[in-house]
C-alpha atoms as a PDB file:
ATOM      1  CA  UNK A   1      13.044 -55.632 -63.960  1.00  0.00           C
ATOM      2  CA  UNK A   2      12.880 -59.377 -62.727  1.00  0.00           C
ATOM      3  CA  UNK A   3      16.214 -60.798 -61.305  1.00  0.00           C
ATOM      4  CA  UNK A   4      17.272 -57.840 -59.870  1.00  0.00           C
ATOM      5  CA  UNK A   5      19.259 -56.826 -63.086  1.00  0.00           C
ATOM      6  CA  UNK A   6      18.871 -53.150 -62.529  1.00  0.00           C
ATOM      7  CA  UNK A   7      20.901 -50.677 -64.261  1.00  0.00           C
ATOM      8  CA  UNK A   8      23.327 -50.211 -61.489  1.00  0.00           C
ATOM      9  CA  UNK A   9      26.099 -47.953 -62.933  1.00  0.00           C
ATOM     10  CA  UNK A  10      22.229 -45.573 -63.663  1.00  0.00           C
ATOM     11  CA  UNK A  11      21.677 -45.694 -60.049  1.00  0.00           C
ATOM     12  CA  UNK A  12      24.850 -45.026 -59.027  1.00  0.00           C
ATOM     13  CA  UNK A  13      25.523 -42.002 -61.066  1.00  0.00           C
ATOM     14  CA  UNK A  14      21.911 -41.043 -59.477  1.00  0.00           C
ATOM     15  CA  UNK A  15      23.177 -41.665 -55.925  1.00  0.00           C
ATOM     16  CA  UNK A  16      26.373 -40.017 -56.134  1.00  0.00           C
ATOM     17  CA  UNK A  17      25.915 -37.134 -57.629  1.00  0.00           C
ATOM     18  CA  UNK A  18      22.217 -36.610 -55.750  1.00  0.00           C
ATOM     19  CA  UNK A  19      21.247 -36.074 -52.200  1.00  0.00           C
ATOM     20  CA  UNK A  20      18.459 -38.512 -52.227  1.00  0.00           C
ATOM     21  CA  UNK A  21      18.651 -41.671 -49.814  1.00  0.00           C
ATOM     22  CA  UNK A  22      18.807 -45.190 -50.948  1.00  0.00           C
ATOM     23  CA  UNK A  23      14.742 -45.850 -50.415  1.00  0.00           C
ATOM     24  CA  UNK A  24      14.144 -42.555 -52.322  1.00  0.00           C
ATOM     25  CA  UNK A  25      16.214 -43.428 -55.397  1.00  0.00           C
ATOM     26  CA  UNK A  26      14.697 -46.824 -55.482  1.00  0.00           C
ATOM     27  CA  UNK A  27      11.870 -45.526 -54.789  1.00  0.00           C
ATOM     28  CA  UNK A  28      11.881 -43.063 -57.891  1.00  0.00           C
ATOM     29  CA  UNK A  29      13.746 -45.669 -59.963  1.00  0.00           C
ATOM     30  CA  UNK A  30      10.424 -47.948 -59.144  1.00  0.00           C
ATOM     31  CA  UNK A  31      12.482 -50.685 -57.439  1.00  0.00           C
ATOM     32  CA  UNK A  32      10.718 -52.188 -54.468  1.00  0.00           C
ATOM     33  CA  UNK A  33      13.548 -54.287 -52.936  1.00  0.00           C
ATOM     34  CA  UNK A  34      15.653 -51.299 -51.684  1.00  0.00           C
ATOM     35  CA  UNK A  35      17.415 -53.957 -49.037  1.00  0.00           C
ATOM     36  CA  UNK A  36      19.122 -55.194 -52.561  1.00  0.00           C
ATOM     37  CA  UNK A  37      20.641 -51.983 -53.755  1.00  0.00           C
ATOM     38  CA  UNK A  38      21.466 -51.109 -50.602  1.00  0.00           C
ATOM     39  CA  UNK A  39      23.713 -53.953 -50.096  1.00  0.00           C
ATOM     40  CA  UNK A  40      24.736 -53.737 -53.444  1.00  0.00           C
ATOM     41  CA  UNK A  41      26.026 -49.764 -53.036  1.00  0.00           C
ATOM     42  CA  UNK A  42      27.672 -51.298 -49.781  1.00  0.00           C
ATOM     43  CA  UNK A  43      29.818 -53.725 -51.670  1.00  0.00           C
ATOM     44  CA  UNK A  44      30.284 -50.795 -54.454  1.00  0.00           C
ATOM     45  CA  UNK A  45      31.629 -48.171 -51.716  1.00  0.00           C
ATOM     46  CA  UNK A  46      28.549 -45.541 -53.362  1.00  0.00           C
ATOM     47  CA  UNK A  47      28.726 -43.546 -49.945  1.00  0.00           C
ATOM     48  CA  UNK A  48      32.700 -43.234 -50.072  1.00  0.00           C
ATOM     49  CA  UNK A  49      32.268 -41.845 -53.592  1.00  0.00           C
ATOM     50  CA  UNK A  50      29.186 -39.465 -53.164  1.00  0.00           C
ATOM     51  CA  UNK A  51      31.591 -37.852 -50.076  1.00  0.00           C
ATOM     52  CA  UNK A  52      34.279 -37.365 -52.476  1.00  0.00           C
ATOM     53  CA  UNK A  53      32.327 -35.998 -55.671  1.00  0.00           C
ATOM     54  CA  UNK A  54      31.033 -33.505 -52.438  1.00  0.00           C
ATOM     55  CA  UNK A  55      34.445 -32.686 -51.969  1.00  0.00           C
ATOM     56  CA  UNK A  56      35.455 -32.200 -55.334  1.00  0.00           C
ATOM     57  CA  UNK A  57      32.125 -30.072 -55.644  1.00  0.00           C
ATOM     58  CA  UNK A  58      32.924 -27.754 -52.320  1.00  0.00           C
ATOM     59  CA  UNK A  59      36.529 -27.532 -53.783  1.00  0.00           C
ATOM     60  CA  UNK A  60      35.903 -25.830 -57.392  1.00  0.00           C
ATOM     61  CA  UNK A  61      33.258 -23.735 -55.107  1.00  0.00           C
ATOM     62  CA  UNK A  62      35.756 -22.793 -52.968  1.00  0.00           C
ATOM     63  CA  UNK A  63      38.323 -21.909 -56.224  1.00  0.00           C
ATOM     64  CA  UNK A  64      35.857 -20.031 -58.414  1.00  0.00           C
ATOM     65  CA  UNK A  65      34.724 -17.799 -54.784  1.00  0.00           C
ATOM     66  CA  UNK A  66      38.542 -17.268 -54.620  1.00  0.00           C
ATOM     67  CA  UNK A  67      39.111 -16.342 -58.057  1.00  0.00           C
ATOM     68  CA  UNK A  68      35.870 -13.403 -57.771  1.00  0.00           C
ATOM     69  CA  UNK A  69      37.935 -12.207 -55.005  1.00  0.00           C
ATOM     70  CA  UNK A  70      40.838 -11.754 -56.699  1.00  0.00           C
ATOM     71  CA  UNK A  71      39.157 -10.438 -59.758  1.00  0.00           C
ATOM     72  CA  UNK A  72      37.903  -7.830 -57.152  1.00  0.00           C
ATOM     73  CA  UNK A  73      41.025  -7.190 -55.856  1.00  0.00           C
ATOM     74  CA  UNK A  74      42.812  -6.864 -58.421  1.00  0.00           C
ATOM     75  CA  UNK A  75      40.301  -4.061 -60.078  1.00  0.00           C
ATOM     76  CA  UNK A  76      39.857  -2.399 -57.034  1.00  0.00           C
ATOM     77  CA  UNK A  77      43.243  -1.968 -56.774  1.00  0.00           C
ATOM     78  CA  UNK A  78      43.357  -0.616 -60.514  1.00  0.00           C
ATOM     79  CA  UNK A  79      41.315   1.946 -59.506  1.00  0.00           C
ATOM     80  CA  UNK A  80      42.686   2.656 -56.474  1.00  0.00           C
ATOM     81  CA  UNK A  81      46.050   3.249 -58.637  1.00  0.00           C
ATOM     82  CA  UNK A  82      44.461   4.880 -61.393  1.00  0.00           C
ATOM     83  CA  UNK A  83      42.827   7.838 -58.768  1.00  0.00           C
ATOM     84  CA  UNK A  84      45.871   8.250 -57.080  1.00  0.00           C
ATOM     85  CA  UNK A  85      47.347   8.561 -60.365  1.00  0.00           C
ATOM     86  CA  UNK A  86      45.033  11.600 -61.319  1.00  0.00           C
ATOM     87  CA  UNK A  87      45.202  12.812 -57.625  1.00  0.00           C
ATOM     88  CA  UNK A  88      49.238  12.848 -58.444  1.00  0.00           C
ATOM     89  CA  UNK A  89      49.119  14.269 -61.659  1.00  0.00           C
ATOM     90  CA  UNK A  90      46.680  17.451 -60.415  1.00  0.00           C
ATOM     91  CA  UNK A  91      48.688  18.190 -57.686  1.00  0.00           C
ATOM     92  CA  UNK A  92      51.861  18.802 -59.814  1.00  0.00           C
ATOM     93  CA  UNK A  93      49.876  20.270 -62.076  1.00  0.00           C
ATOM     94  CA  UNK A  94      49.172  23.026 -59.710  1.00  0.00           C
ATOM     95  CA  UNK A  95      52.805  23.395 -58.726  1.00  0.00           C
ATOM     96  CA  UNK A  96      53.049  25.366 -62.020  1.00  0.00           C
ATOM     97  CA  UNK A  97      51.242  28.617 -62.208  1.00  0.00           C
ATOM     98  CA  UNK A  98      48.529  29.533 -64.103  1.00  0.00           C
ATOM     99  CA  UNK A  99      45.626  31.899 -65.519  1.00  0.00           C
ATOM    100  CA  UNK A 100      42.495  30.563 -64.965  1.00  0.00           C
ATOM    101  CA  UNK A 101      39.145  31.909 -66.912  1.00  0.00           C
ATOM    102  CA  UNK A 102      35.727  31.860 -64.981  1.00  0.00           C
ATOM    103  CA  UNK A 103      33.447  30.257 -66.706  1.00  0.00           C
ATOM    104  CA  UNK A 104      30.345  32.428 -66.204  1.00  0.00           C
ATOM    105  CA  UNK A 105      31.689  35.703 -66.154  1.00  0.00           C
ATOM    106  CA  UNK A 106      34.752  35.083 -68.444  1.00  0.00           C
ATOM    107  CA  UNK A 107      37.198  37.107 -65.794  1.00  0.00           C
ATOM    108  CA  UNK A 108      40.793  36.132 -65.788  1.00  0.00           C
ATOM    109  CA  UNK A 109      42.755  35.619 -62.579  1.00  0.00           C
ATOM    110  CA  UNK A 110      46.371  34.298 -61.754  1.00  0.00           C
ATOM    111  CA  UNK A 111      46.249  31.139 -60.088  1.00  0.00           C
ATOM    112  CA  UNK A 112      49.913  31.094 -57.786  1.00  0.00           C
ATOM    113  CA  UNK A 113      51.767  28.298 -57.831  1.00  0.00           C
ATOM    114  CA  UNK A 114      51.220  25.597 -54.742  1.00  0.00           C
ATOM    115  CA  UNK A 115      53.581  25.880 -52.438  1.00  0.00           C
ATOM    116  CA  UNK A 116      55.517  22.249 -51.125  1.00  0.00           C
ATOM    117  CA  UNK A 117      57.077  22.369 -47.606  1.00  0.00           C
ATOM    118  CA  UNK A 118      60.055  19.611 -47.225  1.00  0.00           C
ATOM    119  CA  UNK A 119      57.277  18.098 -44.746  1.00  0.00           C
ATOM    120  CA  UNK A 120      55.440  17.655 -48.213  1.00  0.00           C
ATOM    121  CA  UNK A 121      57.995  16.288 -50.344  1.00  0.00           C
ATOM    122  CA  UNK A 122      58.774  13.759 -47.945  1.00  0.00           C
ATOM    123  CA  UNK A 123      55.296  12.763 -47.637  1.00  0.00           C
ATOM    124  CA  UNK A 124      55.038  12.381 -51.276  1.00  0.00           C
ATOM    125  CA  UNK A 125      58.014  10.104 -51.704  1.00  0.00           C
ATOM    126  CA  UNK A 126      57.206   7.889 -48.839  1.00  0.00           C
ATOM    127  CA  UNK A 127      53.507   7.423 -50.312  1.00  0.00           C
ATOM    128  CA  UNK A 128      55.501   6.602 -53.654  1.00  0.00           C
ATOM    129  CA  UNK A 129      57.619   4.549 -52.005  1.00  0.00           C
ATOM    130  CA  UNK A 130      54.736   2.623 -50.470  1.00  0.00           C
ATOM    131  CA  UNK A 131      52.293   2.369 -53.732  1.00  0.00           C
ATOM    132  CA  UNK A 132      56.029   0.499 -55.068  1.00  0.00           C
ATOM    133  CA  UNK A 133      56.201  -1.717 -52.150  1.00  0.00           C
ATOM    134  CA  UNK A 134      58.999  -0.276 -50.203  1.00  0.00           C
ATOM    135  CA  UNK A 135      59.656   0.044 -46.780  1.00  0.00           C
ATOM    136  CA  UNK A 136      58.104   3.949 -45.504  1.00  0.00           C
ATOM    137  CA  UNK A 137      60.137   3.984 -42.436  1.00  0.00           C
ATOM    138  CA  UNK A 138      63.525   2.354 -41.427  1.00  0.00           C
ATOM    139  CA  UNK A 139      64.838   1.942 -37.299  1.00  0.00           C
ATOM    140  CA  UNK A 140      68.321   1.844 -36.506  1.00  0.00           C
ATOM    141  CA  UNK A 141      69.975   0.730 -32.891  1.00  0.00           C
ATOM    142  CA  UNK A 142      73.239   2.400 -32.046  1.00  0.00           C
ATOM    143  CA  UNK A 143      74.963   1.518 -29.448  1.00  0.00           C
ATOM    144  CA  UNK A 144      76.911  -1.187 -27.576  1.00  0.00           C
ATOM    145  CA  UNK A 145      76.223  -5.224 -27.433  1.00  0.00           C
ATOM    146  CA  UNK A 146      78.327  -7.167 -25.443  1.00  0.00           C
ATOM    147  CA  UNK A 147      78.159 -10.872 -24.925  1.00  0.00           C
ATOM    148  CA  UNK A 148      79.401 -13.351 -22.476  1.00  0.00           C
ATOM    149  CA  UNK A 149      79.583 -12.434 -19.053  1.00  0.00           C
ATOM    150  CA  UNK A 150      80.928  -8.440 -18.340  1.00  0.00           C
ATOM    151  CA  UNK A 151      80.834  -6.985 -14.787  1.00  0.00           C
ATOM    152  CA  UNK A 152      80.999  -3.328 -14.877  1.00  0.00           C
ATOM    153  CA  UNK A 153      81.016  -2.731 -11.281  1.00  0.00           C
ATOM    154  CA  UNK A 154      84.367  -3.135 -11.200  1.00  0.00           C
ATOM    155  CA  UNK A 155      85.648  -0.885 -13.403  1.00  0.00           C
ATOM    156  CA  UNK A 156      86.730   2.215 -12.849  1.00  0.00           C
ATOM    157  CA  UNK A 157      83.672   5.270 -13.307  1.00  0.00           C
ATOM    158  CA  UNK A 158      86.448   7.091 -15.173  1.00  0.00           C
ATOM    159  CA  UNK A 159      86.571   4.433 -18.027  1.00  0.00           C
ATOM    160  CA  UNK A 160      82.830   4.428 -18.200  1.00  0.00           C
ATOM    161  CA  UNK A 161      82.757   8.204 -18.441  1.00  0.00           C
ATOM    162  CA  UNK A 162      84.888   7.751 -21.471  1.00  0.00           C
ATOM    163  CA  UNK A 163      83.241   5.284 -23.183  1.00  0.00           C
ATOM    164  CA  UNK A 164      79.724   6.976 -22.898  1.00  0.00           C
ATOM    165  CA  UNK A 165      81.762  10.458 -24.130  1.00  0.00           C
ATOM    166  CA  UNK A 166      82.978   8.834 -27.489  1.00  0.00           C
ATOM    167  CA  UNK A 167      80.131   6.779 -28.057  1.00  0.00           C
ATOM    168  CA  UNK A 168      78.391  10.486 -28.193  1.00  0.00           C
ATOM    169  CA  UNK A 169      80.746  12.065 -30.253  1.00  0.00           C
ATOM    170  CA  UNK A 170      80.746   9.208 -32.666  1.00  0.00           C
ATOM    171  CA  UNK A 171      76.697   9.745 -33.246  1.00  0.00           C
ATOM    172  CA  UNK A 172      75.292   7.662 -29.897  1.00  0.00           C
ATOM    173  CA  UNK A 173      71.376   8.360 -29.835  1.00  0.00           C
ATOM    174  CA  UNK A 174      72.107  11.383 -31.930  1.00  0.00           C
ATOM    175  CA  UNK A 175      71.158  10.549 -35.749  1.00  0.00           C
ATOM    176  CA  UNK A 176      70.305   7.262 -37.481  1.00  0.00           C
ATOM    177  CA  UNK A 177      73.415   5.295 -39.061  1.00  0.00           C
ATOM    178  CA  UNK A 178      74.175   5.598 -42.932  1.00  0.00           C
ATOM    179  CA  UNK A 179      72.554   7.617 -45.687  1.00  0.00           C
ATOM    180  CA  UNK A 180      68.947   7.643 -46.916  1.00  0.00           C
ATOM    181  CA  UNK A 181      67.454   8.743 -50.046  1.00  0.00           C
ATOM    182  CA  UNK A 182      64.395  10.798 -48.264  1.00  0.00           C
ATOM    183  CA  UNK A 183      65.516  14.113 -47.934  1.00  0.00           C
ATOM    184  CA  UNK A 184      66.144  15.319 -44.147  1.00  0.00           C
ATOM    185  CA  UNK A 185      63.019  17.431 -42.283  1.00  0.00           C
ATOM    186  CA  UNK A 186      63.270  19.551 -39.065  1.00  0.00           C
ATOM    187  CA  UNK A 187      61.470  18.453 -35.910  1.00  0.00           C
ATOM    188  CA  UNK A 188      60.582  15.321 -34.083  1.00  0.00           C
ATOM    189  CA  UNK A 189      60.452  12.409 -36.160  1.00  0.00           C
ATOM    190  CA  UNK A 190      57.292  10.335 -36.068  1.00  0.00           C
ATOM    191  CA  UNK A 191      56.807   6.916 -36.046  1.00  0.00           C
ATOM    192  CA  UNK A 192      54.187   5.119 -37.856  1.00  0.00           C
END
């Protein structure tokens, strides 16, 4: 290789896409004037372009880890709907009653029907409701806003007295505001 008329578009497909120094690819490439190619992949901007092939590298890394993940999440979550499906679809099976046979000594037996408290059926719909990406729980605020500036202190106690009676009778602090399609359950109401 006299006059220095190495294949340089060779070397710098080497370079680039390697992890070798300069000296080492010369070295392997048996070119003893190193100082050459080196200025050479100076002029050429070889560093600038080994950096971005890394990038490009570390980037399609970075998408095909993200699309396993997905691919994960996505059956995992198949499965996740396909056992709650079956959990579903055995539970209303036993709201029906039935005989059932025993197996090993052939005896029949009635087999009541499972009983669902309102508790329940609420339960069920708001675990629905979530698997379908709705909102489980709504909050509503009754009650007054005022803005600008309002000094009570001079009004008289009777007037307040009112206003705090018919704010009550209208449903102050007493139920939440408009209808909702879960059905309505006794006791305290619990917030998740």
């Amino acid at each position: 290789m006299s006059g220095h008329r190495w294949d340089y578009e060779d070397l710098e497909r080497q370079f680039v896409h390697g992890t070798m120094s300069l000296r080492a690819l010369c070295r392997d490439n048996g070119i003893k004037s190193w100082s050459t190619v080196t200025a050479y992949a100076q002029r050429h901007g070889w560093l600038l372009k080994r950096e971005e092939a890394e990038e490009v590298a570390r980037k399609h890394e970075n998408q095909a880890v993200a699309q396993r993940r997905a691919m994960t999440m996505v059956k995992a979550l198949d499965d996740a709907v396909g056992i709650g499906s079956k959990a579903m679809w055995a539970f209303f099976d036993s709201l029906e009653p039935r005989w059932f046979t025993d197996p090993e000594s052939g005896e029949r037996s009635f087999v009541p029907p499972q009983q669902v408290t309102p508790r329940d059926f609420v339960e069920i719909v708001r675990q629905l409701a979530l698997m379908d990406g709705q909102p489980t729980s709504r909050e509503a605020h009754l009650g007054i806003t005022m803005n600008g500036e309002f000094d009570t202190r001079n009004l008289p106690m009777e007037f307040l007295r009112e206003v705090a009676a018919l704010a009550r009778e209208r449903g102050a602090n007493t139920e939440s505001g408009g209808s909702s399609p879960l059905p309505r359950i006794e006791g305290a109401r619990q917030v998740n």
